[in-house]
Protein backbone atom coordinates (compact mmCIF):
# COMPACT_ATOMS: atom_id res chain seq x y z
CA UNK A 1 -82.52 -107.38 123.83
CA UNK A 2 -85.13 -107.56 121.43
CA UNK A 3 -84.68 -110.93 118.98
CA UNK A 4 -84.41 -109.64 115.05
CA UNK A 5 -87.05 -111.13 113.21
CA UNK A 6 -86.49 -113.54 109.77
CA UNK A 7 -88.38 -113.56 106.91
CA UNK A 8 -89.85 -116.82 106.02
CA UNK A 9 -87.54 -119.01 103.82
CA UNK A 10 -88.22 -120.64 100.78
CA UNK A 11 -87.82 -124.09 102.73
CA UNK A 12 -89.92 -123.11 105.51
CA UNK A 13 -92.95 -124.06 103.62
CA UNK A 14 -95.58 -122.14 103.78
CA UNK A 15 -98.93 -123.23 106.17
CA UNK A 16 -100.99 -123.07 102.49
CA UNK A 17 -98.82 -122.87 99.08
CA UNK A 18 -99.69 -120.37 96.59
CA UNK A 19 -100.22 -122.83 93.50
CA UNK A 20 -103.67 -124.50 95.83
CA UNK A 21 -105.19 -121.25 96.37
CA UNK A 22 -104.89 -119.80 93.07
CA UNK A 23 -105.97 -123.55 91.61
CA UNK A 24 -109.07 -123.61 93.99
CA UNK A 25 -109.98 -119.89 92.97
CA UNK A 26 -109.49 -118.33 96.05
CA UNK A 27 -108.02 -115.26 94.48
CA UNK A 28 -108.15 -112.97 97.56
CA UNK A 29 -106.98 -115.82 99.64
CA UNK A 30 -103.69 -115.58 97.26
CA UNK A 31 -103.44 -111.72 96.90
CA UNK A 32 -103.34 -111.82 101.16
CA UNK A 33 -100.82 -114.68 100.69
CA UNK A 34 -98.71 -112.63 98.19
CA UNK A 35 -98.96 -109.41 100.63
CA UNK A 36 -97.71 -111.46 103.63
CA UNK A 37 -94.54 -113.11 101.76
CA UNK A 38 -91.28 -111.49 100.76
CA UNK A 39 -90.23 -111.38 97.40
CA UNK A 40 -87.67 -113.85 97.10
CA UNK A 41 -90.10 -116.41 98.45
CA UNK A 42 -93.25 -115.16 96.07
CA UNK A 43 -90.51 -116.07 93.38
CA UNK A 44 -89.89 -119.48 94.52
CA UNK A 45 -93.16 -119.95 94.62
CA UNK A 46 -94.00 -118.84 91.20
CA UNK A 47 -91.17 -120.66 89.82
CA UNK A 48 -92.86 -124.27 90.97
CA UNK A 49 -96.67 -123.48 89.58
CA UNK A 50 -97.43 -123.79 85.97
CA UNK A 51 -97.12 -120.74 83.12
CA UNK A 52 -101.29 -120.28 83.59
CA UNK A 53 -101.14 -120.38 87.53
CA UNK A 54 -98.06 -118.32 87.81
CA UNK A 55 -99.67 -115.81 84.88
CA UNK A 56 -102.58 -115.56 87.12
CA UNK A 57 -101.20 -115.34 90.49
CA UNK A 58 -98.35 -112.58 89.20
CA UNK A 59 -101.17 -110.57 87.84
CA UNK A 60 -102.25 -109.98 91.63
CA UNK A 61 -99.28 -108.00 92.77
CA UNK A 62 -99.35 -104.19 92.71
CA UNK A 63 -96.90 -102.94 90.21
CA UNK A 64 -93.89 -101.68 92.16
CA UNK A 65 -94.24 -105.47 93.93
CA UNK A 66 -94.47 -107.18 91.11
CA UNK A 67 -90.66 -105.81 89.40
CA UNK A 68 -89.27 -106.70 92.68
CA UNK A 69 -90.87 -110.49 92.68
CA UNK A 70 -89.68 -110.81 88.78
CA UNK A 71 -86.14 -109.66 88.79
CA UNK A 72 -86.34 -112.51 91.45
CA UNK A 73 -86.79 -115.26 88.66
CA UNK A 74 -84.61 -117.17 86.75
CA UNK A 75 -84.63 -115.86 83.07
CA UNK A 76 -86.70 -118.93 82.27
CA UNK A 77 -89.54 -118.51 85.15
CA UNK A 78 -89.23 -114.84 83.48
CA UNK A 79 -89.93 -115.40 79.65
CA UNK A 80 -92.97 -117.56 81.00
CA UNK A 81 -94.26 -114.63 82.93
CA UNK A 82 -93.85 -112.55 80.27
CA UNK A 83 -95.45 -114.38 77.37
CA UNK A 84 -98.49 -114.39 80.01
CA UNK A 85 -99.11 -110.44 79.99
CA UNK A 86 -101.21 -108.13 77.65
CA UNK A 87 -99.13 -105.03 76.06
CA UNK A 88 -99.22 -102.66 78.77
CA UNK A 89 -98.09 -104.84 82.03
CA UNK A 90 -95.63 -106.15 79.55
CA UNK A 91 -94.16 -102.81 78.79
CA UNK A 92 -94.54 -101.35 82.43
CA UNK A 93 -92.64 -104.46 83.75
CA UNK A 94 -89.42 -104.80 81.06
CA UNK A 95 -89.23 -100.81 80.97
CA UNK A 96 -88.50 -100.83 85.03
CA UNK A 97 -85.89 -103.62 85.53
CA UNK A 98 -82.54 -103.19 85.47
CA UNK A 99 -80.52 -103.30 82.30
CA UNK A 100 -78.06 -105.95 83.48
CA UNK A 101 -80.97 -107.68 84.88
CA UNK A 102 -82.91 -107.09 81.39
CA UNK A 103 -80.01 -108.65 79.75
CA UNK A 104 -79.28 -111.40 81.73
CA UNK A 105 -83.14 -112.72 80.98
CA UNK A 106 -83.07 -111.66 77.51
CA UNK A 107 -79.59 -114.02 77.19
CA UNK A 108 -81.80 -117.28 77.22
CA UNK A 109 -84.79 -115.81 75.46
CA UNK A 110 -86.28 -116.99 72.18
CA UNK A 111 -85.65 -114.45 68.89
CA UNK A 112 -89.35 -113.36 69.35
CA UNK A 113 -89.31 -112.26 72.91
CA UNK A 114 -86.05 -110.78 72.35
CA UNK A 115 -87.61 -108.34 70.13
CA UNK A 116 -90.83 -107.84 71.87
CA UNK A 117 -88.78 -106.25 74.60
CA UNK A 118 -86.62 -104.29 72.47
CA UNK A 119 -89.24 -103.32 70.47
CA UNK A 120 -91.21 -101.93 73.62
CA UNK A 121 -88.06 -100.38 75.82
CA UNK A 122 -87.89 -96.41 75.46
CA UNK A 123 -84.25 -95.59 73.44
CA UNK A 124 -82.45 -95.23 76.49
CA UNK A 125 -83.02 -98.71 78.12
CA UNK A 126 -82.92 -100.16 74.67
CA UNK A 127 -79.44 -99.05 73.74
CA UNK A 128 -78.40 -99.44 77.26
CA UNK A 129 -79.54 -103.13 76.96
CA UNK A 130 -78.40 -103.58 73.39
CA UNK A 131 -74.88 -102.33 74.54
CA UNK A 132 -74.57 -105.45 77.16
CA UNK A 133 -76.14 -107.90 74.98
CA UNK A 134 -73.12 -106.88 72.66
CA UNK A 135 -70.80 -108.20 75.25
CA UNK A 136 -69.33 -112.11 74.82
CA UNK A 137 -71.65 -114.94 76.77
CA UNK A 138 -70.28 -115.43 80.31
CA UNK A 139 -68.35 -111.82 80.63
CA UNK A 140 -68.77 -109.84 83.13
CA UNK A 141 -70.01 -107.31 80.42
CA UNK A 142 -73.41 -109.15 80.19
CA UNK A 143 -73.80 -108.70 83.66
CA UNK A 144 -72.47 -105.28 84.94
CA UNK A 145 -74.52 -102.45 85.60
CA UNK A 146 -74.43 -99.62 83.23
CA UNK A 147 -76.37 -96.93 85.28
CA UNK A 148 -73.24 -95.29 87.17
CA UNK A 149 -72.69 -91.90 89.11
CA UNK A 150 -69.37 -91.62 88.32
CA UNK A 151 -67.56 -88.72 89.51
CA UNK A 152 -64.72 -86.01 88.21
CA UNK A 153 -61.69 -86.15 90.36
CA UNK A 154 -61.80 -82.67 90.73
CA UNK A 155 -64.75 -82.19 92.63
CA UNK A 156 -65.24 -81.31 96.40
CA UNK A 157 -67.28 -83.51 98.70
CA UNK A 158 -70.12 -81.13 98.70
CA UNK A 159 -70.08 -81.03 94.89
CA UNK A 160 -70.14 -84.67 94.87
CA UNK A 161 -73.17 -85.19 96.85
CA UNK A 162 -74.64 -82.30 94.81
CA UNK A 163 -74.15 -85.28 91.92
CA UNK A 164 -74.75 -88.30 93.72
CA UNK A 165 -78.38 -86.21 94.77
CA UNK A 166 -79.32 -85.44 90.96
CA UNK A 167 -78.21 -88.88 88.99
CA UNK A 168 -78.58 -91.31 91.99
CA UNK A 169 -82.07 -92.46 91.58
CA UNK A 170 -81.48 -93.51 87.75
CA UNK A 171 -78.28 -95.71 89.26
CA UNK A 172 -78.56 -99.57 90.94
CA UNK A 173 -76.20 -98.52 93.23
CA UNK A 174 -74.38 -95.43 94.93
CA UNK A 175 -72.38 -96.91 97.86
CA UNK A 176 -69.61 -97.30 95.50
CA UNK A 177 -68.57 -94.24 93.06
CA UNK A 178 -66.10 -94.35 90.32
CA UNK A 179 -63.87 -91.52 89.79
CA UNK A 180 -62.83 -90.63 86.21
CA UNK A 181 -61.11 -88.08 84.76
CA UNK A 182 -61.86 -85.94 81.49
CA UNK A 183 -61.83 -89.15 79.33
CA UNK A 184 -63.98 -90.95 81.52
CA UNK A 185 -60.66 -92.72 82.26
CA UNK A 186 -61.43 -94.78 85.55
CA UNK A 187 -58.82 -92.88 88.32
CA UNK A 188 -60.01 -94.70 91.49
CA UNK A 189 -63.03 -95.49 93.90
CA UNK A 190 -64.42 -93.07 96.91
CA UNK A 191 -67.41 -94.99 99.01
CA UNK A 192 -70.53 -92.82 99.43
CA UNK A 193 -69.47 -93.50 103.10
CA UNK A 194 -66.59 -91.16 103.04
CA UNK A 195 -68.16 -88.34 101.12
CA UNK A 196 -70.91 -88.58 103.97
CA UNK A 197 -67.91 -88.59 107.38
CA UNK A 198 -66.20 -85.40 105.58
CA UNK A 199 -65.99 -81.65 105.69
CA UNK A 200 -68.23 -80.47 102.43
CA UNK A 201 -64.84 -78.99 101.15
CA UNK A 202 -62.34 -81.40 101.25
CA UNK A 203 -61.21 -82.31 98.10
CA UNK A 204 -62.63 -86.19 96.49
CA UNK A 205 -59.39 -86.80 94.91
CA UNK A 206 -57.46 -86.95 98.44
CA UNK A 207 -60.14 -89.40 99.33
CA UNK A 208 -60.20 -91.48 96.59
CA UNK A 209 -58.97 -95.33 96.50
CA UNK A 210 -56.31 -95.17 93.43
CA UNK A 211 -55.53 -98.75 91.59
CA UNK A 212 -58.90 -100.45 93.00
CA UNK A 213 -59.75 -103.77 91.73
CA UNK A 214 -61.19 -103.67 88.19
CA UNK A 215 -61.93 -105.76 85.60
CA UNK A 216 -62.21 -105.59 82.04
CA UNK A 217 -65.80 -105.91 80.36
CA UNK A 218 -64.68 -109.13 78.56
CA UNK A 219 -63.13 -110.54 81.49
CA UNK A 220 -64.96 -114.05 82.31
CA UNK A 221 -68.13 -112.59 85.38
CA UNK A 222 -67.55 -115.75 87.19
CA UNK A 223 -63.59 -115.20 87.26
CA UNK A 224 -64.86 -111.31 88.33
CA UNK A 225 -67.25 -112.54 91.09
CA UNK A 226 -64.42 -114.68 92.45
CA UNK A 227 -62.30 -111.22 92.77
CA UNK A 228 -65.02 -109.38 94.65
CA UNK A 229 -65.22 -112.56 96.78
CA UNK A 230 -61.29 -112.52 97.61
CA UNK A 231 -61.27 -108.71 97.98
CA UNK A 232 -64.33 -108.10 99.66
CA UNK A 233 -65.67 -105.65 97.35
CA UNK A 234 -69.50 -104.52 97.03
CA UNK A 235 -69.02 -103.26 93.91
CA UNK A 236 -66.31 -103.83 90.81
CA UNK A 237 -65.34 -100.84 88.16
CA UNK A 238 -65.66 -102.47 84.85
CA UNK A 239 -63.65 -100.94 82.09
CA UNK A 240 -62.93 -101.06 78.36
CA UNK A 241 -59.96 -102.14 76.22
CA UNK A 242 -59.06 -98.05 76.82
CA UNK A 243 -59.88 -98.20 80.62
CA UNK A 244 -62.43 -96.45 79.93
CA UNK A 245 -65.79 -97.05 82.66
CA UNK A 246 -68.34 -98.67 81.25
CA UNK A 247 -70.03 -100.13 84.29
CA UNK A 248 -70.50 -101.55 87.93
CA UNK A 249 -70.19 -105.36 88.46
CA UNK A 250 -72.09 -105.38 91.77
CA UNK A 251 -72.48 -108.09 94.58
CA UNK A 252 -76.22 -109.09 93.96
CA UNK A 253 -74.92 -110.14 90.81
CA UNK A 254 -71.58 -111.43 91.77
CA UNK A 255 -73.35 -113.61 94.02
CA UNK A 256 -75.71 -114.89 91.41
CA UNK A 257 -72.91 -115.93 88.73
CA UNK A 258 -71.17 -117.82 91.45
CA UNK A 259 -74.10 -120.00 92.42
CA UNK A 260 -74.73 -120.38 88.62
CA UNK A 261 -71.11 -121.42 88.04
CA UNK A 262 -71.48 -124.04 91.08
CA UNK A 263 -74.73 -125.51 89.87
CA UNK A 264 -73.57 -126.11 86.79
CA UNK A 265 -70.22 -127.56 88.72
CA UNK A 266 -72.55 -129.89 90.82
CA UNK A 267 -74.03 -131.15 87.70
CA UNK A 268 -70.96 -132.00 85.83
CA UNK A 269 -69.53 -133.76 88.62
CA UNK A 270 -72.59 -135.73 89.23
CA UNK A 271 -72.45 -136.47 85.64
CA UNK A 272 -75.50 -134.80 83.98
CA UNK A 273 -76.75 -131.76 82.06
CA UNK A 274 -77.13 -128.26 84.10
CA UNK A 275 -80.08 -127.22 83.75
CA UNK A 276 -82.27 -124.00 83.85
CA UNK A 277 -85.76 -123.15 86.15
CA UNK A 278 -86.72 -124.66 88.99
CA UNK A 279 -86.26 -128.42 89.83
CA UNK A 280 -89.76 -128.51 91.27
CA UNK A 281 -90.88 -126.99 87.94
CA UNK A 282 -88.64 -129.28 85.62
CA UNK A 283 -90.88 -132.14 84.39
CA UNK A 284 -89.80 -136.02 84.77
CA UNK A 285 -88.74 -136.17 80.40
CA UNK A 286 -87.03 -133.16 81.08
CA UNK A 287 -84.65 -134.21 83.79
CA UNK A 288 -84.21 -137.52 82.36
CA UNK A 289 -83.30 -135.99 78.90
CA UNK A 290 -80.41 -133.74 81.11
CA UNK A 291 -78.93 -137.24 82.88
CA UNK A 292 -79.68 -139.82 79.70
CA UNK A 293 -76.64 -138.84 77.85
CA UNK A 294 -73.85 -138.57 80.73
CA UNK A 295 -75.37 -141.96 81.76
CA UNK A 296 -74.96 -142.95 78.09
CA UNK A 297 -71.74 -142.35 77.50
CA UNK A 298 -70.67 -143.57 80.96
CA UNK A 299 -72.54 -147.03 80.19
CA UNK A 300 -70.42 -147.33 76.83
CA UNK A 301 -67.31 -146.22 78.70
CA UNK A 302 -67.45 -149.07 80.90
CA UNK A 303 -67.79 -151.79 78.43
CA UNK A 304 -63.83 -151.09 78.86
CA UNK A 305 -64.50 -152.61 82.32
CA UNK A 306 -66.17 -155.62 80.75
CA UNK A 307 -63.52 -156.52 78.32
CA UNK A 308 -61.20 -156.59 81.23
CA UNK A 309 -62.91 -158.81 83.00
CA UNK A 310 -63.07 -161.09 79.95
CA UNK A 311 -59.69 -160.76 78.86
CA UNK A 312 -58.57 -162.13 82.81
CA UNK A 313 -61.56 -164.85 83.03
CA UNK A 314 -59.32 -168.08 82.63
CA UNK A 315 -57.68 -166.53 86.29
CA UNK A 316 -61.00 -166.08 87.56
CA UNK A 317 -61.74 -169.90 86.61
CA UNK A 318 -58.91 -171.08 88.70
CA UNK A 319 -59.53 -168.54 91.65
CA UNK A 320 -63.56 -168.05 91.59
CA UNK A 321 -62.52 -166.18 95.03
CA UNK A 322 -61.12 -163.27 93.50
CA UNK A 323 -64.22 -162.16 91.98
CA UNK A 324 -65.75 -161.67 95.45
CA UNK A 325 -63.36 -158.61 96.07
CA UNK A 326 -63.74 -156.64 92.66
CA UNK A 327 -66.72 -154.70 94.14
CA UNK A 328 -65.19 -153.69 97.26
CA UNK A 329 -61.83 -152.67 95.17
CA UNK A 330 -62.99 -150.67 92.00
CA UNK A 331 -65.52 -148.88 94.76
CA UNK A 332 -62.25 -147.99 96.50
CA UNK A 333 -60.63 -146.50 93.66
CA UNK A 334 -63.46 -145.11 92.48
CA UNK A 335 -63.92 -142.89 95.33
CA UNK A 336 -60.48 -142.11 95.81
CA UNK A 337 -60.61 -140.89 92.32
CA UNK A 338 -63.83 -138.88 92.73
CA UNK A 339 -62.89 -137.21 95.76
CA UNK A 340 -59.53 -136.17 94.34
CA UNK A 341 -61.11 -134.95 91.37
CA UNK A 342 -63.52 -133.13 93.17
CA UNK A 343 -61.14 -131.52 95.49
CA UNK A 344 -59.21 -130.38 92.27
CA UNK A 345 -62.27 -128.70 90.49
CA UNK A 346 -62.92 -126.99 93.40
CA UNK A 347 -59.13 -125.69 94.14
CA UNK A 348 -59.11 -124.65 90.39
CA UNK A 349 -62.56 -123.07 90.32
CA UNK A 350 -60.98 -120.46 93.42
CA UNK A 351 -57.79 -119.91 92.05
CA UNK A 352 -56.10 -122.26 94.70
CA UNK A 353 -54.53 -124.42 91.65
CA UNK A 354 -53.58 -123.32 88.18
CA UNK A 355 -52.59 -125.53 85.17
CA UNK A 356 -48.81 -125.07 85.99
CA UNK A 357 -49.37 -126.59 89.35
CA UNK A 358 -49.69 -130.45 87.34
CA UNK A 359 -46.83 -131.67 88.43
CA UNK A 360 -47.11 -130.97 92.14
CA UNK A 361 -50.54 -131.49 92.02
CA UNK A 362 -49.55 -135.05 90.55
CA UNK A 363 -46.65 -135.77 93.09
CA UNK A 364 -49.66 -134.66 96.04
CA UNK A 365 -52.53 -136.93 95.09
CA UNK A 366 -49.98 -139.40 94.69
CA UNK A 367 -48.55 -139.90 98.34
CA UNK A 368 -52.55 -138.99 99.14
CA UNK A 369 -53.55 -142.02 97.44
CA UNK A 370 -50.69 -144.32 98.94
CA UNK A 371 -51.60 -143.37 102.43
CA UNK A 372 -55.07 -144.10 102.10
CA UNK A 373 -54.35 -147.20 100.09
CA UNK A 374 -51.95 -148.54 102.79
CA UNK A 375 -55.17 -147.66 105.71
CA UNK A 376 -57.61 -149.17 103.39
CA UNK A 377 -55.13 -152.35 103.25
CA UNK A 378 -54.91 -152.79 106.87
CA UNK A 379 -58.69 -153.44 106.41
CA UNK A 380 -58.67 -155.71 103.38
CA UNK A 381 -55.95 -157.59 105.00
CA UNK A 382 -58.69 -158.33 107.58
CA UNK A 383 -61.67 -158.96 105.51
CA UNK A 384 -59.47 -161.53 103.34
CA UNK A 385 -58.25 -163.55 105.70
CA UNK A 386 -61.04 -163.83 107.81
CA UNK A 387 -63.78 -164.44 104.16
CA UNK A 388 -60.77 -166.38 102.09
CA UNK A 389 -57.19 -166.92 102.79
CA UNK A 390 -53.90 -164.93 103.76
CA UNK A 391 -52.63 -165.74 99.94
CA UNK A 392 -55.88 -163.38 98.72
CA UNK A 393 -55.99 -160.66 101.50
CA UNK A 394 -52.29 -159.88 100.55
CA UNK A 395 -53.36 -159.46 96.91
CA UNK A 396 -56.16 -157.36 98.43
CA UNK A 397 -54.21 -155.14 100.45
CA UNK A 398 -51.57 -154.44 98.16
CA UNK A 399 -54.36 -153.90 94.96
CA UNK A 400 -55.57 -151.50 97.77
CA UNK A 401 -52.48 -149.55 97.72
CA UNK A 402 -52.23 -149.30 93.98
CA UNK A 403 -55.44 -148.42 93.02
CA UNK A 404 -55.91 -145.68 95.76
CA UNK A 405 -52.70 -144.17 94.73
CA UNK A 406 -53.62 -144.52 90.99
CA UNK A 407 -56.54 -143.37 91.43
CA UNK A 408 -55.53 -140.11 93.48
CA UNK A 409 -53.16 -139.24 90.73
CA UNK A 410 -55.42 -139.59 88.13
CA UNK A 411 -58.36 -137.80 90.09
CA UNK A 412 -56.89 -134.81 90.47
CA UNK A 413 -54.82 -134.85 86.54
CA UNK A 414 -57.28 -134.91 84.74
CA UNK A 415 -59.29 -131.68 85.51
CA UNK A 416 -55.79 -129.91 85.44
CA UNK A 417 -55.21 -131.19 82.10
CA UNK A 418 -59.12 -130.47 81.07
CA UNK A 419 -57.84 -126.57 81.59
CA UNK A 420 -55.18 -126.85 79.49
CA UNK A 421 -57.27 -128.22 76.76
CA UNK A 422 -60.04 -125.39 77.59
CA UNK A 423 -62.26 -128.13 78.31
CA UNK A 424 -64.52 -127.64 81.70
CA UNK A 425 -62.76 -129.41 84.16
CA UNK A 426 -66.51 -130.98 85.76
CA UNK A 427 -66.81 -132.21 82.64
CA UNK A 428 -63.99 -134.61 83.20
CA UNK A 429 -64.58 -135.19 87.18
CA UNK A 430 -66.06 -138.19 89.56
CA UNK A 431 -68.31 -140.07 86.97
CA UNK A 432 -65.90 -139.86 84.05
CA UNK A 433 -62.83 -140.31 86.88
CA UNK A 434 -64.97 -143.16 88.57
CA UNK A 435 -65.42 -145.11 85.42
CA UNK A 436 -61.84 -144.99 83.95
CA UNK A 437 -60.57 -146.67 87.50
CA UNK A 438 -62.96 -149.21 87.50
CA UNK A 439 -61.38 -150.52 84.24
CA UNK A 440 -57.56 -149.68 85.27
CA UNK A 441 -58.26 -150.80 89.16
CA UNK A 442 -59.08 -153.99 87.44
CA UNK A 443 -56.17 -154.69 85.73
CA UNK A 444 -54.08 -153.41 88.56
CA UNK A 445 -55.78 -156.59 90.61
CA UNK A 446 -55.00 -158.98 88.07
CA UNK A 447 -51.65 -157.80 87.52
CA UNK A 448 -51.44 -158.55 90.94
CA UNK A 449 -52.72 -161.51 91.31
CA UNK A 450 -50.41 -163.13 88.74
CA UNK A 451 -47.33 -161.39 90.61
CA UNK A 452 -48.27 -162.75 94.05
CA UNK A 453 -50.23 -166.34 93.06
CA UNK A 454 -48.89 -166.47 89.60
CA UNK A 455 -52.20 -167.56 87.96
């Protein structure tokens, strides 16, 4: 059996990169280069060269190949294209992307570019454009496609493919096909699939799919990309306040607002700034500037840890040995807590755990905490009396417990409450988590310490 071949990847680097040719001036070097590489990894490439290097290397691909590379960008890598190109190749390229695509970049884009493209799209596109751009930031309005065949519920199948014939080259997509009825009222879903498997005069509406999943145009995209996810859908009917079809929320996209939703996840929990372009392309102020205030407001945060420290240094005097285990314990919590928050953010983010869930959630990462206090104790029971004495690994081991459980519980709170107060629960997750246990874990060992040795 013959072995199906696999287009390079982006981190299969290639034997010469596209920025050195183009920089040593070996423009047919780079055109052969661009001809030999698929589009999503000309992107990647284009995305880590500068705005002259990637202006002149995009200016080498044929027309039809250079849409394709672009709607491959990031809307930032895309405005720095554009500002690049003389009237013509500007027009040429905004005029054939898609709208959802157009709007997407157009989202991030500075007041001028905004109405350079506008000002250069034929009526159509522009009021197909303007009409997503009217949709709220972050709905699946913004993203859908607007360029439907959608079909009358009376038709036949050979009637239908009669339509899907005429209007399907100006659509994204025809393997999914909304039925309406006179109102353009969405009815149900037929695949192009079964239109193709059936006699030419069977009726559409006894094929149709009535009550498919649908969202509404302000409906949240990443709460609408989740749905395709769960239901396995290609495409999504998007609908009006009247349930009325305004558009196709399809998988390319779907896909796209879900790894945006996760980066910007990742970045929360790892306490810093999401960011937009490429992190090749991202310059050393720039990524500093996107961490510096997270690490900021963590540093201030922890001053709580210092004054607890301070406000329990006359026990420290008399027991200089307890100070060797703060490390090991506050680490402990604070990794308990982090991976309890983390778990959280990501059962809320797929609809595993929803803000009425707090007090089981609570009750959970409680007895989690307690059982991997009580393993972690078994250790520190160890480690104490083998470094110190039997007096300070039993303060050890049952600090352990404690702050593990406390931890737990307050990992996986405070997201839950973060949704309640519409705040992004990453926002609130393993730095932020991390940092208030250090201070608490602390007073939980001194706490103890005056229970067990009373000092």
């Amino acid at each position: 059996m013959p072995q199906p071949h696999l287009s390079p990847e982006p981190s299969a680097e290639p034997a010469e990169s596209l920025r050195d040719l183009v920089q040593g001036h070996r423009l047919d070097a780079a055109q052969e280069w661009l001809e030999t590489y698929p589009p999503h990894v000309t992107a990647d490439e284009l995305a880590r060269m500068d705005a002259v290097d990637a202006g002149v290397a995009f200016r080498l691909l044929d027309k039809d190949r250079a849409l394709t590379v672009f709607e491959e960008l990031e809307p930032v890598d895309q405005q720095q294209i554009l500002e690049g190109l003389r009237d013509r190749s500007f027009l040429d390229l905004v005029e054939g992307m898609d709208p959802d695509d157009r709007a997407r970049m157009l989202k991030e884009a500075p007041a001028k570019v905004v109405k350079r493209v506008l000002a250069g799209l034929s009526p159509n596109e522009r009021r197909m454009t303007s009409a997503l751009l009217g949709y709220p930031e972050g709905s699946v309005g913004r993203h859908m496609t607007p360029e439907v065949v959608a079909l009358p519920q009376d038709l036949t199948v050979e009637q239908a493919l009669r339509t899907v014939r005429s209007k399907g080259a100006d659509a994204e997509t025809v393997y999914t096909l909304p039925v309406v009825d006179s109102g353009r009222r969405l009815t149900g879903i037929v695949e192009l699939r079964e239109l193709v498997l059936n006699p030419p005069e069977t009726l559409v509406s006894k094929l149709v799919v009535t009550e498919p999943a649908s969202g509404y145009a302000t409906d949240s995209a990443e709460a609408a990309a989740r749905l395709m996810r769960e239901t396995n859908d290609l495409n999504l009917p998007v609908v009006d306040s009247e349930d009325r079809l305004v558009g196709l929320f399809t998988i390319d996209d779907a896909v796209e607002v879900i790894e945006a939703a996760d980066t910007e996840d990742v970045a929360r929990q790892a306490g810093a700034a999401p960011w937009a372009g490429h992190y090749m392309a991202a310059s050393v102020w720039q990524l500093a500037r996107y961490r510096a205030l997270w690490l900021s407001l963590l540093l201030v945060a922890a001053t709580f840890t210092v004054g607890v420290t301070r406000a329990f240094e006359a026990t420290l005097e008399q027991v200089a040995s307890l100070a060797l285990f703060i490390p090991m314990l506050i680490g402990a919590g604070g990794n308990a807590g982090a991976q309890a928050a983390t778990a959280c953010v990501r059962a809320l983010a797929v609809g595993e755990v929803r803000g009425s869930d707090l007090l089981k959630v609570i009750w959970r990462e409680c007895r989690v905490g307690l059982v991997l206090g009580s393993l972690l104790a078994a250790l520190g029971l160890v480690v104490g009396t083998v470094f110190v004495s039997a007096k300070i690994a039993l303060v050890v081991g049952i600090t352990l417990v404690l702050i593990c459980g406390w931890a737990a519980t307050i990992g996986g709170t405070m997201p839950l409450l973060a949704k309640r107060l519409r705040i992004d629960p990453a926002v609130v997750s393993a730095p932020m988590v991390t940092t208030l246990v250090d201070a608490t874990g602390l007073i939980l060992y001194f706490l103890t310490v005056k229970a067990v040795l009373g000092v």
